[in-house]
Protein backbone atom coordinates (compact mmCIF):
# COMPACT_ATOMS: atom_id res chain seq x y z
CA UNK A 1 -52.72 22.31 2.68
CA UNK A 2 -50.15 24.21 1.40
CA UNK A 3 -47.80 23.30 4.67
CA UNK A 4 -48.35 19.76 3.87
CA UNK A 5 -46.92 20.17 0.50
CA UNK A 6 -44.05 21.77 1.32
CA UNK A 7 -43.30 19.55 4.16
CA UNK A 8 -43.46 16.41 1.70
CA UNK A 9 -41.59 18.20 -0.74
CA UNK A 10 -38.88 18.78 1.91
CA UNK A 11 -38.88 15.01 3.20
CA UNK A 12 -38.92 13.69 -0.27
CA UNK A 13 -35.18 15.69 -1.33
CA UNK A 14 -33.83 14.96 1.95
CA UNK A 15 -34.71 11.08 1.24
CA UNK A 16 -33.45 11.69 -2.17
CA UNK A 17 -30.29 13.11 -1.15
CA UNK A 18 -29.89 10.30 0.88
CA UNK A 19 -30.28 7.82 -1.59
CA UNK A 20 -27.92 9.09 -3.96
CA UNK A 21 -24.94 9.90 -0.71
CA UNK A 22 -25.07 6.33 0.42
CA UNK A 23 -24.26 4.47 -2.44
CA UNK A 24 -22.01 7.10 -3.38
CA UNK A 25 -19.90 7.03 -0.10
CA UNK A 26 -19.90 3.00 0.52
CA UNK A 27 -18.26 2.88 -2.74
CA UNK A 28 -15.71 5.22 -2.06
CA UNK A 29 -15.04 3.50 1.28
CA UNK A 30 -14.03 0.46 -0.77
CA UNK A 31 -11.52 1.78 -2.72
CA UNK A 32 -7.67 1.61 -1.39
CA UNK A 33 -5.62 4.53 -0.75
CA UNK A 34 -2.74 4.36 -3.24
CA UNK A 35 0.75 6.68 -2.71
CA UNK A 36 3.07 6.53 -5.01
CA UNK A 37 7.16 7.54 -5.14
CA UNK A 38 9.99 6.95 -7.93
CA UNK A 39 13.69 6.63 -7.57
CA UNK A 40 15.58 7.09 -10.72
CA UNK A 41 18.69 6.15 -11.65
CA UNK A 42 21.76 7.07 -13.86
CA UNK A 43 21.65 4.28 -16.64
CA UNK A 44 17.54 4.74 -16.76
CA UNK A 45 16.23 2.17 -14.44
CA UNK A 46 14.27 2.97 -12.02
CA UNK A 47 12.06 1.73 -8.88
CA UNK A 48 8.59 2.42 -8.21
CA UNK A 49 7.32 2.30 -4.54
CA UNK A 50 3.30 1.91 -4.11
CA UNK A 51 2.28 2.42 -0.86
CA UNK A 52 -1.33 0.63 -0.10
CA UNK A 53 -3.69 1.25 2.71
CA UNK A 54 -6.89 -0.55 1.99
CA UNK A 55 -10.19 1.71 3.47
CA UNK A 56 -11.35 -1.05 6.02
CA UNK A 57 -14.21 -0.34 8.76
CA UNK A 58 -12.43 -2.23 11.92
CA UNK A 59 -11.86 0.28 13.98
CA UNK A 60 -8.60 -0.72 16.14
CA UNK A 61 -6.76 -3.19 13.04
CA UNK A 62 -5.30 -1.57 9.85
CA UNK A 63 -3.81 -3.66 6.90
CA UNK A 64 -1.00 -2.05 4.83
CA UNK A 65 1.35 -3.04 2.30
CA UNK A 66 4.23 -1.38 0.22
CA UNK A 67 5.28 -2.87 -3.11
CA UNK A 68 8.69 -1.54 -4.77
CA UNK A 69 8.69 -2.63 -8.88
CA UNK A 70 12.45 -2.11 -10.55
CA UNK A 71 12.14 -1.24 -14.30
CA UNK A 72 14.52 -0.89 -16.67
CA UNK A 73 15.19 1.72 -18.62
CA UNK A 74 12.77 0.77 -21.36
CA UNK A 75 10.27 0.62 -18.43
CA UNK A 76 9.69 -3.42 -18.49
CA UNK A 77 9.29 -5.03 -14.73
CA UNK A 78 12.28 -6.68 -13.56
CA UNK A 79 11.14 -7.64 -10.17
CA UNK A 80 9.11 -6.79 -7.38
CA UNK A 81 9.25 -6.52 -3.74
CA UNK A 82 6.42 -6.03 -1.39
CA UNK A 83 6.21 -5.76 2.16
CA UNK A 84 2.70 -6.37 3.81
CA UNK A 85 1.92 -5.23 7.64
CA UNK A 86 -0.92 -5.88 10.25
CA UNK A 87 -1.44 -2.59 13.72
CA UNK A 88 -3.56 -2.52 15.90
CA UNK A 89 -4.18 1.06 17.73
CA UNK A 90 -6.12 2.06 20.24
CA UNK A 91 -5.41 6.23 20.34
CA UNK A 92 -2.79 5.45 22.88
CA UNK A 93 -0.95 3.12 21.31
CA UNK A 94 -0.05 1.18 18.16
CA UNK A 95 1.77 -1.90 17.60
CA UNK A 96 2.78 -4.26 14.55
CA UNK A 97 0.74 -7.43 15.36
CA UNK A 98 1.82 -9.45 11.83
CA UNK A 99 4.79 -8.61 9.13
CA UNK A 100 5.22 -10.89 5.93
CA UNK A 101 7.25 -10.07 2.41
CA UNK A 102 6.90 -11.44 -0.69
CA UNK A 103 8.80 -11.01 -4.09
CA UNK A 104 7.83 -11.51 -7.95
CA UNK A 105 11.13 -12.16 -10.57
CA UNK A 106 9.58 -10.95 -14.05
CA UNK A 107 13.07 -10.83 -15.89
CA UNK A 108 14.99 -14.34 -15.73
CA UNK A 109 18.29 -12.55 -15.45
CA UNK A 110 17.37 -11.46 -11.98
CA UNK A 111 17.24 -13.64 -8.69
CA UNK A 112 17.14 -13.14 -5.21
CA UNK A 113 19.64 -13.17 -3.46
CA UNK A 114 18.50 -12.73 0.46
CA UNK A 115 15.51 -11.04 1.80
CA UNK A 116 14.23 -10.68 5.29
CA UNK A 117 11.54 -8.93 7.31
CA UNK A 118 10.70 -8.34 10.72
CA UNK A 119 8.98 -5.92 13.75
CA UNK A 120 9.37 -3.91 16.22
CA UNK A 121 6.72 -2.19 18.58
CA UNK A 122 5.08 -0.06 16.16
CA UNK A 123 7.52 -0.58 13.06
CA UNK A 124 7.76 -3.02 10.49
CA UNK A 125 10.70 -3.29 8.16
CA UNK A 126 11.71 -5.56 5.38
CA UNK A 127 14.80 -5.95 3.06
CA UNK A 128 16.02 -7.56 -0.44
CA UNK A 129 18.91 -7.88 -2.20
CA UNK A 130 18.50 -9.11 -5.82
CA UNK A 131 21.29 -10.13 -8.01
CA UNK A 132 21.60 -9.96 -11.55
CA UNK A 133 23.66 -12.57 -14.11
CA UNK A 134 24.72 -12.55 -17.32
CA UNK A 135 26.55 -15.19 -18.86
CA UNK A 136 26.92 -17.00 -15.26
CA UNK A 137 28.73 -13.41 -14.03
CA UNK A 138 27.04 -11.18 -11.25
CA UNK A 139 26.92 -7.83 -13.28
CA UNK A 140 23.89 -6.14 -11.16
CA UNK A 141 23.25 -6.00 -7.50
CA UNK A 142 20.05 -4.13 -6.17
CA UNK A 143 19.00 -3.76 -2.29
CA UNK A 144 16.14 -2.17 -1.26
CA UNK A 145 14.75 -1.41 2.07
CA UNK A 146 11.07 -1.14 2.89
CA UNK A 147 9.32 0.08 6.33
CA UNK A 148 5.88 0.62 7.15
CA UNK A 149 4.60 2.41 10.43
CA UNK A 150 1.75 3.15 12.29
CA UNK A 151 0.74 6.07 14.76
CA UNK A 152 -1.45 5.66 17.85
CA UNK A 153 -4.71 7.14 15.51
CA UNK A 154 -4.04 4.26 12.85
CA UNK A 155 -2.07 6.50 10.47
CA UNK A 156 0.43 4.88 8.13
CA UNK A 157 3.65 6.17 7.13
């Protein structure tokens, strides 16, 4: 009688535990991976680069993006660049199947100038140059170079 007991006892934290890992976990699983970096500069702006690597289950595809945001000194959004990537890996290889970029102007003074983007093998890479006026004269100019990468185990970089 006694070995009964215990036995249920034992089944009933174990299916407990489990109850309380699962929901914990899949919610976790959900949430992006976020790095972050910041370049300063010598009047006070400065650029913030987010690196995003949403936690998806396919096994062989990985989604990533990197988004750089140039503040000013006071720490308002001027503009914002982001480059967004698609690999596929296998453990022997990786490769950049899909490379887009986008851009956001939240001060009016800004504009872009040029931008492009592109691939290569296992590499994606993407550039802007933004251009600022005042009073009709070109006083700013700002370039900045994004890359993404991916290893043969689906690790970004």
């Amino acid at each position: 009688m006694k070995r009964n007991f215990i036995t249920s006892l034992i089944v009933s934290l174990v299916m407990l535990i489990g109850c309380f890992a699962i929901p914990m976990s899949a919610s976790a699983s959900e949430e992006p991976t976020t790095i972050v970096s910041t370049e300063y500069f010598e009047d006070g702006s400065y650029i913030v680069t987010t690196l995003t690597l949403p936690n998806n289950k396919a096994r062989s595809t990985k989604p990533a993006s990197k988004t750089s945001t140039a503040r000013n000194s006071s720490g308002t959004a001027l503009w914002s660049y982001t480059l967004s990537a698609t690999f596929t890996y296998d453990g022997n290889d990786s490769k950049c199947t899909s490379v887009s970029d986008s851009y956001t102007i939240y001060d009016s003074n800004w504009y872009k100038h040029s931008s492009s983007c592109g691939k290569d093998g296992n590499y994606a890479f993407g550039t802007i140059v933004m251009k600022k006026k005042t009073l009709g004269v070109v006083v700013d100019t700002v370039t900045k170079s994004l890359n993404l990468s991916c290893d043969k185990y689906g690790n970004i970089v």
